[in-house]
N, C-alpha and C. Protein backbone atom coordinates (compact mmCIF):
# COMPACT_ATOMS: atom_id res chain seq x y z
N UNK A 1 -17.19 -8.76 15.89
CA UNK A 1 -17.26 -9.54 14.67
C UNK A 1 -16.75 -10.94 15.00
N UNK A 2 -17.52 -11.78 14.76
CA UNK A 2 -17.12 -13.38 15.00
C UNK A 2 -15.99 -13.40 14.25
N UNK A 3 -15.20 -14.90 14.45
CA UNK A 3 -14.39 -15.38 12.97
C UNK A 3 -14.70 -15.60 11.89
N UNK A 4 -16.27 -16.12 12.21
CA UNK A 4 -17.08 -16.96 11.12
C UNK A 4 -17.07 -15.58 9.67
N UNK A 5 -17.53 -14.14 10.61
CA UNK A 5 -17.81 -13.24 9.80
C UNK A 5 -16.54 -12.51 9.20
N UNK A 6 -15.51 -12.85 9.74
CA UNK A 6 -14.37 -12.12 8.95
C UNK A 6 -13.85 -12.41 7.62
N UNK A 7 -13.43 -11.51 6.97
CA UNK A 7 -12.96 -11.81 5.68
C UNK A 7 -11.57 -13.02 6.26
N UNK A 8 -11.40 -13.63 4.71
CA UNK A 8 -10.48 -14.96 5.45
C UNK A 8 -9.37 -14.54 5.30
N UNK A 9 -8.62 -13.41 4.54
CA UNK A 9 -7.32 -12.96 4.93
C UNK A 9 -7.23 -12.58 6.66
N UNK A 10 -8.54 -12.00 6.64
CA UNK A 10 -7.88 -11.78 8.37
C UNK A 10 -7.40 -12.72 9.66
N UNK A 11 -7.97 -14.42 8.92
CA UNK A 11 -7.52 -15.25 9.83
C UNK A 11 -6.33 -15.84 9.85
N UNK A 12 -5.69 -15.64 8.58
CA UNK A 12 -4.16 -15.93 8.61
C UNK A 12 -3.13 -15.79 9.57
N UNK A 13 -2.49 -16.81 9.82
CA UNK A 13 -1.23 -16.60 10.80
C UNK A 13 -0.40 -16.92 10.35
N UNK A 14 1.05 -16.61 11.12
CA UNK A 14 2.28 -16.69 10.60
C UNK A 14 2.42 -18.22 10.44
N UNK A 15 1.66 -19.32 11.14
CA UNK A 15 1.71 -20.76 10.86
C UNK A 15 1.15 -21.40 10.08
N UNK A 16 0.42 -20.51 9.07
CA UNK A 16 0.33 -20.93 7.71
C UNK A 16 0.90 -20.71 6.90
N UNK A 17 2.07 -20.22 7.07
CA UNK A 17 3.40 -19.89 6.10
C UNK A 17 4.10 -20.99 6.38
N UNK A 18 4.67 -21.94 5.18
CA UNK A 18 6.02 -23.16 5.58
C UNK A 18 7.02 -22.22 5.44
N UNK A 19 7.31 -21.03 6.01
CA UNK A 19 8.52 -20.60 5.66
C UNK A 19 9.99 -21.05 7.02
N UNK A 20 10.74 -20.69 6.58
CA UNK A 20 11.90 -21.80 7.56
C UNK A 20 11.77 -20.21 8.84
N UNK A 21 11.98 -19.57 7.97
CA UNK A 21 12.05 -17.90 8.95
C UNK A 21 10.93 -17.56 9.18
N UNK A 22 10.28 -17.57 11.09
CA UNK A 22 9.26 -16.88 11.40
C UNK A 22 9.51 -15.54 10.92
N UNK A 23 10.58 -14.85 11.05
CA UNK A 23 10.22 -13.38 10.82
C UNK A 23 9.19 -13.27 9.28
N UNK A 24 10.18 -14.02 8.62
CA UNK A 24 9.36 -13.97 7.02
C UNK A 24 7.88 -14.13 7.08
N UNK A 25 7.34 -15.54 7.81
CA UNK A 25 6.11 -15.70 7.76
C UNK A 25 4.95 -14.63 8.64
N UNK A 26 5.45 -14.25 9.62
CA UNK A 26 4.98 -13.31 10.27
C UNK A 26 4.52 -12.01 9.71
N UNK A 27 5.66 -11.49 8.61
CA UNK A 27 5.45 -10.41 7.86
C UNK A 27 4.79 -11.37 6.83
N UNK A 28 4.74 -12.00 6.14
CA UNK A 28 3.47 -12.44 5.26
C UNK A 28 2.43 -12.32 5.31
N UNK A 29 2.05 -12.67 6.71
CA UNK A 29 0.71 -12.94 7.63
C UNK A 29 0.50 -11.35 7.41
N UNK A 30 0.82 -10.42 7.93
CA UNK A 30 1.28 -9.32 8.25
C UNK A 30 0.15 -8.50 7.34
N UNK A 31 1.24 -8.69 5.74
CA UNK A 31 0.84 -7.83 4.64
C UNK A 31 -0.59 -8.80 4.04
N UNK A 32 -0.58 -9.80 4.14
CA UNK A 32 -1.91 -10.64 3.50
C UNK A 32 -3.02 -10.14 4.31
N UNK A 33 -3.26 -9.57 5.60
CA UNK A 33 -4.20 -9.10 6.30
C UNK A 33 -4.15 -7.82 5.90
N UNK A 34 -3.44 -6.57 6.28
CA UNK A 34 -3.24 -5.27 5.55
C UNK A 34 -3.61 -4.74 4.45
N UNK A 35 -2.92 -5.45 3.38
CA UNK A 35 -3.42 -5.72 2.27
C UNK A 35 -4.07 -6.25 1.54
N UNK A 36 -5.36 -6.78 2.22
CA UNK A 36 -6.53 -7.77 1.75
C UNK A 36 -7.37 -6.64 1.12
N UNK A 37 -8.19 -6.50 0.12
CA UNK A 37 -9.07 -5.86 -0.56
C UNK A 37 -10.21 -5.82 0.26
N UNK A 38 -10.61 -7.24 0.89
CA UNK A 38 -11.85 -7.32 1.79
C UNK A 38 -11.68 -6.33 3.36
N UNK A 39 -10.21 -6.73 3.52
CA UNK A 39 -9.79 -6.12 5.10
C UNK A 39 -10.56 -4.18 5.00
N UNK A 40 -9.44 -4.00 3.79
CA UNK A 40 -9.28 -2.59 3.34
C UNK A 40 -10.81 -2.10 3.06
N UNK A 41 -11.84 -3.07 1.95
CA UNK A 41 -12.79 -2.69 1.58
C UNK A 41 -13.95 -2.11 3.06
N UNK A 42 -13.85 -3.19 4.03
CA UNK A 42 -14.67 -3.10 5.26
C UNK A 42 -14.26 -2.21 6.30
N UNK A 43 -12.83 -1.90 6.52
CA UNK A 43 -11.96 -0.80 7.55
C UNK A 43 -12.76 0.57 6.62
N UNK A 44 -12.29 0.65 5.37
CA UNK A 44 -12.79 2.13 4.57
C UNK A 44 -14.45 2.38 4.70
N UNK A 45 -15.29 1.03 4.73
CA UNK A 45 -16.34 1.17 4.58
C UNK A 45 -17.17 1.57 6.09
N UNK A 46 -16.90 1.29 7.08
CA UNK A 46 -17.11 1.64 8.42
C UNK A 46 -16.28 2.73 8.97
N UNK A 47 -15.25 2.82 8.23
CA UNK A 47 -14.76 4.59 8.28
C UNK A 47 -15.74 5.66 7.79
N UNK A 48 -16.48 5.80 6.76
CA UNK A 48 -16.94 6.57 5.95
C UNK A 48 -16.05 7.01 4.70
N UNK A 49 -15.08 6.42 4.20
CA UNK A 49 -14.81 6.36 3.53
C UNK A 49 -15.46 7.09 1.87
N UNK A 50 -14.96 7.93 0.91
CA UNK A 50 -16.05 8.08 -0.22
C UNK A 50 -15.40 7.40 -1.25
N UNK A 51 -14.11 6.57 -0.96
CA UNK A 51 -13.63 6.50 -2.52
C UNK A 51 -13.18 4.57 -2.28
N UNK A 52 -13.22 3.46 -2.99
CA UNK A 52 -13.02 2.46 -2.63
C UNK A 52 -10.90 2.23 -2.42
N UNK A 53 -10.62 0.86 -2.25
CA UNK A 53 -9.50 0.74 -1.61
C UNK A 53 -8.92 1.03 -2.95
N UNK A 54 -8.76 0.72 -3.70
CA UNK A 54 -7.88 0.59 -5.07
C UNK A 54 -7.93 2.14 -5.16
N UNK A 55 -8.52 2.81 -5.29
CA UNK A 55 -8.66 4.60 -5.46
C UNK A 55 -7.85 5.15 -4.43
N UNK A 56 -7.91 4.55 -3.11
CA UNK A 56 -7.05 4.52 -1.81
C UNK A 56 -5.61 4.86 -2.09
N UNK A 57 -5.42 3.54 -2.66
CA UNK A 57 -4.00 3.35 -2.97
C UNK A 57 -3.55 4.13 -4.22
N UNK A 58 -3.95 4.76 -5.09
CA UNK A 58 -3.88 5.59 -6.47
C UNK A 58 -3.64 6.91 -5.89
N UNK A 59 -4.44 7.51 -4.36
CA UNK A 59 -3.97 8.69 -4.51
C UNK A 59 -2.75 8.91 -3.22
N UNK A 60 -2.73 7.56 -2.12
CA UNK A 60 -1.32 7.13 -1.42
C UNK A 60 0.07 7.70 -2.52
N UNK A 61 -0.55 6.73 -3.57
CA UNK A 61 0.93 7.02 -4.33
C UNK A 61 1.45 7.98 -5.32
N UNK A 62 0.19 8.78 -6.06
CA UNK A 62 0.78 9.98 -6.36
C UNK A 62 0.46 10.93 -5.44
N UNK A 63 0.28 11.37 -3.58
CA UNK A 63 0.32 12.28 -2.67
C UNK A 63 2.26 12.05 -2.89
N UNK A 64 2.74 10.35 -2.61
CA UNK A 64 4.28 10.22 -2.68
C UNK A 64 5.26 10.56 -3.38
N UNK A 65 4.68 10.35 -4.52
CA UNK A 65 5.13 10.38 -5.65
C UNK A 65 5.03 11.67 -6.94
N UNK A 66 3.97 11.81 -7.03
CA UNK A 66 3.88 13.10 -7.94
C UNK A 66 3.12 12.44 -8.57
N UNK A 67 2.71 13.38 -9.78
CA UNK A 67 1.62 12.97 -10.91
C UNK A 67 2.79 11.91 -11.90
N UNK A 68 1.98 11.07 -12.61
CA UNK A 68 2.63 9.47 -12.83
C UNK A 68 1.95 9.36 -14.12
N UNK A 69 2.44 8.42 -15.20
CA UNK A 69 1.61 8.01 -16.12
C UNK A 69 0.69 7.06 -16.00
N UNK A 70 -0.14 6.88 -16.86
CA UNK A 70 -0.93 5.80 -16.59
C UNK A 70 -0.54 4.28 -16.49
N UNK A 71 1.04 3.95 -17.22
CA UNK A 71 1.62 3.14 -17.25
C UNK A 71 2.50 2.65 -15.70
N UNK A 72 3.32 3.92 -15.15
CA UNK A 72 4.09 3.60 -13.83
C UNK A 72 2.57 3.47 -13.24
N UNK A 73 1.42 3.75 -13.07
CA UNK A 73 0.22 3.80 -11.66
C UNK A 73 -0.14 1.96 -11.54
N UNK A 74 -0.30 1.67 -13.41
CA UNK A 74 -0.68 0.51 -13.19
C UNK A 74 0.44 -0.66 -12.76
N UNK A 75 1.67 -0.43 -12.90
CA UNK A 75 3.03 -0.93 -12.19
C UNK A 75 2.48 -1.01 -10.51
N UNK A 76 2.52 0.41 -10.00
CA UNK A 76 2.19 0.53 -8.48
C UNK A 76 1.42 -0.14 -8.10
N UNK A 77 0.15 -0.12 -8.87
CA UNK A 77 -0.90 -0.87 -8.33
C UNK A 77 -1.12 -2.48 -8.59
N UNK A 78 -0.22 -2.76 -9.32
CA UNK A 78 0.02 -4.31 -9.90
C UNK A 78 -1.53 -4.62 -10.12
N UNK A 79 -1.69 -3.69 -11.41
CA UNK A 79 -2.95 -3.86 -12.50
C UNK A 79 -2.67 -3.43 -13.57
N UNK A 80 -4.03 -3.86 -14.93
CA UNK A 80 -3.84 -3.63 -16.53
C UNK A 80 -4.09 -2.35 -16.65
N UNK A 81 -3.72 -1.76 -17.37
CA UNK A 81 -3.70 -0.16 -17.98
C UNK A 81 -5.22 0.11 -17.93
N UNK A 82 -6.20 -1.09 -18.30
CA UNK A 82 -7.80 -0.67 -18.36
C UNK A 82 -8.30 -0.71 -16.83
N UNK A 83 -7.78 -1.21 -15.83
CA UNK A 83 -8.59 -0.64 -14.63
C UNK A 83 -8.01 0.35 -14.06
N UNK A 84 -6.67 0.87 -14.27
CA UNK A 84 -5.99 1.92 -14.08
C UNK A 84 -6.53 2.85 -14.68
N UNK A 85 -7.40 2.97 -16.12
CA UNK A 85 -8.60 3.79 -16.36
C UNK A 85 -9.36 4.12 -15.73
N UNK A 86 -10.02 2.99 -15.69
CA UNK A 86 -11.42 2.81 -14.75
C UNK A 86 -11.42 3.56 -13.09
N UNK A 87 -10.13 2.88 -12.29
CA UNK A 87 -9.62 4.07 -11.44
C UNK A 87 -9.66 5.71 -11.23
N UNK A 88 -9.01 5.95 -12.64
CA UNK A 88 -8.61 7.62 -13.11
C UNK A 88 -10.18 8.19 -13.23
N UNK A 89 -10.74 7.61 -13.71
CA UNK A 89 -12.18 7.98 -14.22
C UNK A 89 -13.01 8.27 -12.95
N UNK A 90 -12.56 6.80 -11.94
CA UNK A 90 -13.57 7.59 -10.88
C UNK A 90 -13.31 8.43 -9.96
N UNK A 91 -11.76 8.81 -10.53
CA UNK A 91 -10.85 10.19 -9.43
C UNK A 91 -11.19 11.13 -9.91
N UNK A 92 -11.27 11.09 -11.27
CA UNK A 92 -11.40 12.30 -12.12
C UNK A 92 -12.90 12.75 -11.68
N UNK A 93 -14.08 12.03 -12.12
CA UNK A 93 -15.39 12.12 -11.86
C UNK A 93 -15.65 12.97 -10.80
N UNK A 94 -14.86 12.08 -9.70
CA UNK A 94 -14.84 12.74 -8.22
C UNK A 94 -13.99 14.23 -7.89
N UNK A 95 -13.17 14.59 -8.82
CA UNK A 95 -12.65 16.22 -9.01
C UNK A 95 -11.45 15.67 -7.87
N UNK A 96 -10.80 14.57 -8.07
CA UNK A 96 -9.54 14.10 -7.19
C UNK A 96 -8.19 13.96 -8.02
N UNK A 97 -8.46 14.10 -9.72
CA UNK A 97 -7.04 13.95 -10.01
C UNK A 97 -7.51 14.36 -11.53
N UNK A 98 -6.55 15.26 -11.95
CA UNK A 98 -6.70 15.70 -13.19
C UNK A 98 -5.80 14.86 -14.27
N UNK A 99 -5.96 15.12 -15.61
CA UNK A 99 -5.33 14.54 -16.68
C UNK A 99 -4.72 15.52 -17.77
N UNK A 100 -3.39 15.30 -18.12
CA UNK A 100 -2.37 16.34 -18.72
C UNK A 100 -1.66 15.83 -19.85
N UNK A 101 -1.02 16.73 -20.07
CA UNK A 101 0.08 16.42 -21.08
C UNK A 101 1.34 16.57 -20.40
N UNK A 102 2.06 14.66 -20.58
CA UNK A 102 3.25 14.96 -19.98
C UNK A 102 4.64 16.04 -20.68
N UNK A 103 5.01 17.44 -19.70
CA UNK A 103 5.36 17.91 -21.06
C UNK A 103 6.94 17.58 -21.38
N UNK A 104 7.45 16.48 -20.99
CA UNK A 104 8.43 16.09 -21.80
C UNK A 104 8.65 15.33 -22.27
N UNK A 105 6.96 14.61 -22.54
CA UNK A 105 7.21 13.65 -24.13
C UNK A 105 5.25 13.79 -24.33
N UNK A 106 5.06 14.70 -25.13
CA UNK A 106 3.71 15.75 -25.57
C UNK A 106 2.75 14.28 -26.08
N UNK A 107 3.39 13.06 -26.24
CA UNK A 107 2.53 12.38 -26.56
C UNK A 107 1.43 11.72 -25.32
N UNK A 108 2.56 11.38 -24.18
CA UNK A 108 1.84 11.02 -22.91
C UNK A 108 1.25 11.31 -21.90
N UNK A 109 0.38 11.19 -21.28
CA UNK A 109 -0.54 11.49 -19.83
C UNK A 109 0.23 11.28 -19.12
N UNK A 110 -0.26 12.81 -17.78
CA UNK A 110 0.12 12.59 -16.77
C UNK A 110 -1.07 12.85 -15.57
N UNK A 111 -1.09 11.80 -14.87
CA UNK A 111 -2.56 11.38 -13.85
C UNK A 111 -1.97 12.69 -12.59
N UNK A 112 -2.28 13.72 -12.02
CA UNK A 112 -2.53 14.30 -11.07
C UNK A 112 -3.05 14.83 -9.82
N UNK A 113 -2.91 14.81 -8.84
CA UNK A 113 -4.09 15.60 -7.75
C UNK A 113 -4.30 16.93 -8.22
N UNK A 114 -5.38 17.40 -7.71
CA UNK A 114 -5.96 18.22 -7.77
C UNK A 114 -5.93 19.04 -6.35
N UNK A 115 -6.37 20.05 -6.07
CA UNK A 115 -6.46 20.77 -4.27
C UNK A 115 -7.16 19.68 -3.78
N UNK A 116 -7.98 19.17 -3.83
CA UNK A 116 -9.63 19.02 -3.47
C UNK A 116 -8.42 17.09 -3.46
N UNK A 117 -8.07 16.53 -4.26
CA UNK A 117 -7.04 15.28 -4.22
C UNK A 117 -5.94 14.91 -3.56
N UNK A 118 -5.39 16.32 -3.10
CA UNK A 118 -4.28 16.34 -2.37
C UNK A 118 -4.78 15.85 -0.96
N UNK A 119 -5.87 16.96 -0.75
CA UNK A 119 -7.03 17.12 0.69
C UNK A 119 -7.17 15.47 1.23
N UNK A 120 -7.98 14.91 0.17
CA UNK A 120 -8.05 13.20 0.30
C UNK A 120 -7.16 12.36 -0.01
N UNK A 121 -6.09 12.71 -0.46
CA UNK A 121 -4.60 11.84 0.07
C UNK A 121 -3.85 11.61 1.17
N UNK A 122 -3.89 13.11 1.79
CA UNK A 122 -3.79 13.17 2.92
C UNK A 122 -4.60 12.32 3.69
N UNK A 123 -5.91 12.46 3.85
CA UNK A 123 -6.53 11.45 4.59
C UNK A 123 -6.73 10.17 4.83
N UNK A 124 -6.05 9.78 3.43
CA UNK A 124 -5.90 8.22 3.42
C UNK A 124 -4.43 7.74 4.71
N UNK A 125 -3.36 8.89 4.13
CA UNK A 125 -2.14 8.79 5.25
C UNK A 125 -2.21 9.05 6.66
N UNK A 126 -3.77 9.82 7.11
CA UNK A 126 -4.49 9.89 8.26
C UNK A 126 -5.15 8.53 8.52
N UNK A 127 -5.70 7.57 8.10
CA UNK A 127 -6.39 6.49 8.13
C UNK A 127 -5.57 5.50 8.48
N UNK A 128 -4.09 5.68 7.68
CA UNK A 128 -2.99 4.67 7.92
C UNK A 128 -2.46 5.06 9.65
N UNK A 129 -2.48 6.39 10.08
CA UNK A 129 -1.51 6.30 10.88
C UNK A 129 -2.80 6.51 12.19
N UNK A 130 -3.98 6.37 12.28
CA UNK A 130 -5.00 5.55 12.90
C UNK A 130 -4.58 4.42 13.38
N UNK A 131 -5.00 3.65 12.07
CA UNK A 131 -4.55 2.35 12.06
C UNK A 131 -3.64 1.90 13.03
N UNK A 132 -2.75 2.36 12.76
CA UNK A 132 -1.12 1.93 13.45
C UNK A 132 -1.10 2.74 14.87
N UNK A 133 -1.68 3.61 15.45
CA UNK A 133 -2.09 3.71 16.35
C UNK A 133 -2.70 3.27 17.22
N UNK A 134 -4.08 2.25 16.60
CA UNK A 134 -4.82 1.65 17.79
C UNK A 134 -3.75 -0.05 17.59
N UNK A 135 -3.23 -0.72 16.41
CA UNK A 135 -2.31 -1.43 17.12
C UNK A 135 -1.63 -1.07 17.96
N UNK A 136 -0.69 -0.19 17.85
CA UNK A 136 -0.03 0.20 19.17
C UNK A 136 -0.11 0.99 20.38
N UNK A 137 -1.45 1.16 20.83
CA UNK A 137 -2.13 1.58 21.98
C UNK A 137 -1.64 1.46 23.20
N UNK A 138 -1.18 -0.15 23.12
CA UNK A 138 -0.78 -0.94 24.22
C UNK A 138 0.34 -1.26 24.52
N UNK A 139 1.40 -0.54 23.81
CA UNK A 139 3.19 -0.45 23.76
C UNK A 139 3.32 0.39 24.30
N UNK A 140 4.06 0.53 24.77
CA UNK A 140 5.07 1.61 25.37
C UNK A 140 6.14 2.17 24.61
N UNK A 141 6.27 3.86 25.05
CA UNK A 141 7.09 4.02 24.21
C UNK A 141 8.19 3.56 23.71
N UNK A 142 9.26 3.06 24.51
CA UNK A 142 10.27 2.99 24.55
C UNK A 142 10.07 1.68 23.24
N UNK A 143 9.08 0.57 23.60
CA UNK A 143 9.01 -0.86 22.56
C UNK A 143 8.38 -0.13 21.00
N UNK A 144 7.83 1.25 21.34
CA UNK A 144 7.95 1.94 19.51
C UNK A 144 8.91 2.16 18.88
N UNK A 145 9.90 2.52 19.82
CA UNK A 145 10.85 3.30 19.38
C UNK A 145 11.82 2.46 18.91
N UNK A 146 11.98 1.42 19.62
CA UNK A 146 12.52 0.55 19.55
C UNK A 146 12.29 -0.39 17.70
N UNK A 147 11.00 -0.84 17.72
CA UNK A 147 10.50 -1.45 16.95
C UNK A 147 10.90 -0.71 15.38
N UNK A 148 10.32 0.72 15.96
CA UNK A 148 10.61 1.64 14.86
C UNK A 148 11.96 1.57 14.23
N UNK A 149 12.83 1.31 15.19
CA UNK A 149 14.01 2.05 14.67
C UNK A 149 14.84 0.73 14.25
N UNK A 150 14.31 -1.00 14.67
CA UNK A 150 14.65 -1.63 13.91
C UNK A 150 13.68 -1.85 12.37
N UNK A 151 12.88 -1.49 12.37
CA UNK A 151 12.17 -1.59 10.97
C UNK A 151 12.70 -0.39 9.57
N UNK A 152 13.17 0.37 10.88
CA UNK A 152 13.89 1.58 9.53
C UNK A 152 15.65 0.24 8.90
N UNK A 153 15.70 -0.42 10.33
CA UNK A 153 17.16 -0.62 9.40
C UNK A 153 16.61 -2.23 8.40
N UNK A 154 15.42 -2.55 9.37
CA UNK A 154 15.32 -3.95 8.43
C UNK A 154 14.74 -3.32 6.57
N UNK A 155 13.79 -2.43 6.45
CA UNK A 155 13.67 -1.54 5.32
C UNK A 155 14.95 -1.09 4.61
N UNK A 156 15.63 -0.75 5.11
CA UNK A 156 17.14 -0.48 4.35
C UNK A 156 17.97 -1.65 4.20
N UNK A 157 18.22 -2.11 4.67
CA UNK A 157 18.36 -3.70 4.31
C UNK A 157 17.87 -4.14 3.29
N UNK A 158 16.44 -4.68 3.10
CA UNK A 158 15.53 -5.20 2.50
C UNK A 158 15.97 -4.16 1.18
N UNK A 159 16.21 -3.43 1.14
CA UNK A 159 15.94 -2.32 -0.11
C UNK A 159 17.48 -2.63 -0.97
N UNK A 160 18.23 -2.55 -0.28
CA UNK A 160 19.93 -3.10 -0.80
C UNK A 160 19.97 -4.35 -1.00
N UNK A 161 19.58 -5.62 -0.35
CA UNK A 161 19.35 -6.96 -0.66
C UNK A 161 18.69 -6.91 -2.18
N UNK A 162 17.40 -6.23 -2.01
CA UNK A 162 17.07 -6.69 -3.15
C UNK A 162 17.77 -5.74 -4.46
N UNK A 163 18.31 -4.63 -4.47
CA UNK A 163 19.08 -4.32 -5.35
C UNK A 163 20.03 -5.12 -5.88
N UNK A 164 20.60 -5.59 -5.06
CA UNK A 164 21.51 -7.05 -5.35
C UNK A 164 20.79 -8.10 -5.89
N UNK A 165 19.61 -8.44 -5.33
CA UNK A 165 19.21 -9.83 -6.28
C UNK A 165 18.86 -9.04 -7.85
N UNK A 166 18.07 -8.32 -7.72
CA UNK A 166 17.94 -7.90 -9.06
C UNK A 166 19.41 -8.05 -10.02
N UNK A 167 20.22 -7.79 -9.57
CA UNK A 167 21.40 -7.83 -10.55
C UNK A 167 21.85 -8.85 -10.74
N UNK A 168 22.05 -9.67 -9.31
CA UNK A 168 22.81 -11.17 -9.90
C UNK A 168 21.85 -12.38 -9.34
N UNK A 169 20.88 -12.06 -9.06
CA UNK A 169 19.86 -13.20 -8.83
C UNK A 169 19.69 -14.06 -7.02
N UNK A 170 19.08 -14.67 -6.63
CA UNK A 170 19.56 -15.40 -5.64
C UNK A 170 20.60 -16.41 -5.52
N UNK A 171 21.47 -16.16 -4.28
CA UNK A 171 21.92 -17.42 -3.86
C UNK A 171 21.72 -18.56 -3.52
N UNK A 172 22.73 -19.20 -4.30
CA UNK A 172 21.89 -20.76 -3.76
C UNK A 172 21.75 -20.99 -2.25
N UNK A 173 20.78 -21.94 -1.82
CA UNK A 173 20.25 -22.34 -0.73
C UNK A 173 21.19 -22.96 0.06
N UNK A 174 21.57 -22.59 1.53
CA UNK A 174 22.73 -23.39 2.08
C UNK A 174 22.31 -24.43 2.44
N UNK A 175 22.98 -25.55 2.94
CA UNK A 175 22.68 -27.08 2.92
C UNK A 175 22.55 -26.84 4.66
C-alpha cells in the first residue's frame, strides 16, 4: 500500500504532536493510528471480518465487562444513546447480544452476549493479540518483557495520576 493510499491517521508521527514529552506524543501517534475508524475499518475488512469496528469495540467491552446498559456502552464507546441503538440492533440482528431486564432496577436494559457473542468477542481479543504480534515479530524476548513490564507500571501510574486529577484537578505548569 503506497502512502498516497493510506488512511491519513496512519501517517501520523510522534512529530506532529507539539507536545514537550516525546513519550506523550509518541503514544498519541500511537492511539490516533490504532484507533482510527479507517485503520480499524480496512485491518477488519481484509481480515474477513463480519461485524464493522464500532460493533468490534461493543462486544471487546461487554466480553470485559459484562452485560451493560445502554447508557454505560454509549460512555465506552464515546457515542449518543441512538447509535448505541443502531449498534445493539446490528448485534442483536446478528444473534451476538441479547436484550433484558436489568433486574435491579426492572425499568432498565441490559445489552448482553449471547454463546454465539461470546464466540465473536473472543475473536476480536484474537485479532488484537495478532496484531501485537506481527508488531513484535522482530523483538526479542527479553525487549517484551521488558517493555511489558514497564507498560504494566506506566498503566498503573497513569490510572492513580488520573484518580488524583479527577479530584483536585491539574497542577499548575512548572516554569
Amino acid at each position: 500500500m503506497s502512502t498516497s493510499d493510506r488512511p491519513e491517521a496512519s501517517r501520523r508521527i510522534a512529530a506532529d504532536f507539539p507536545y514537550r514529552s516525546e513519550l506523550l506524543a509518541n503514544l498519541s501517534a500511537l492511539i490516533l493510528l490504532w484507533d482510527s475508524p479507517a485503520v480499524q475499518g480496512q485491518i477488519l475488512a481484509k481480515t474477513g471480518g463480519a461485524v464493522d469496528q464500532q460493533s468490534h469495540a461493543a462486544l471487546r467491552h461487554l466480553l470485559a465487562w459484562g452485560p451493560m446498559r445502554p447508557t454505560a456502552m454509549s460512555e465506552v464507546l464515546g457515542t449518543g444513546a441512538s447509535h448505541v441503538s443502531k449498534i445493539v440492533g446490528r448485534l442483536e440482528e446478528a444473534g451476538l447480544v441479547v436484550r433484558s431486564t436489568d433486574p435491579t432496577d426492572r425499568r432498565a436494559t441490559l445489552i448482553a452476549l449471547t454463546e454465539e457473542g461470546e464466540t465473536a468477542a473472543r475473536g476480536v481479543y484474537e485479532l488484537g493479540d495478532r496484531m501485537i504480534n506481527e508488531v513484535l515479530e522482530q523483538w526479542s524476548r527479553e525487549d517484551v518483557e521488558l517493555y511489558t513490564s514497564l507498560t504494566r507500571r506506566f498503566v498503573s501510574d497513569a490510572i492513580s495520576a488520573a484518580d488524583a486529577m479527577l479530584e483536585r484537578g491539574l497542577r499548575p505548569l512548572e516554569a
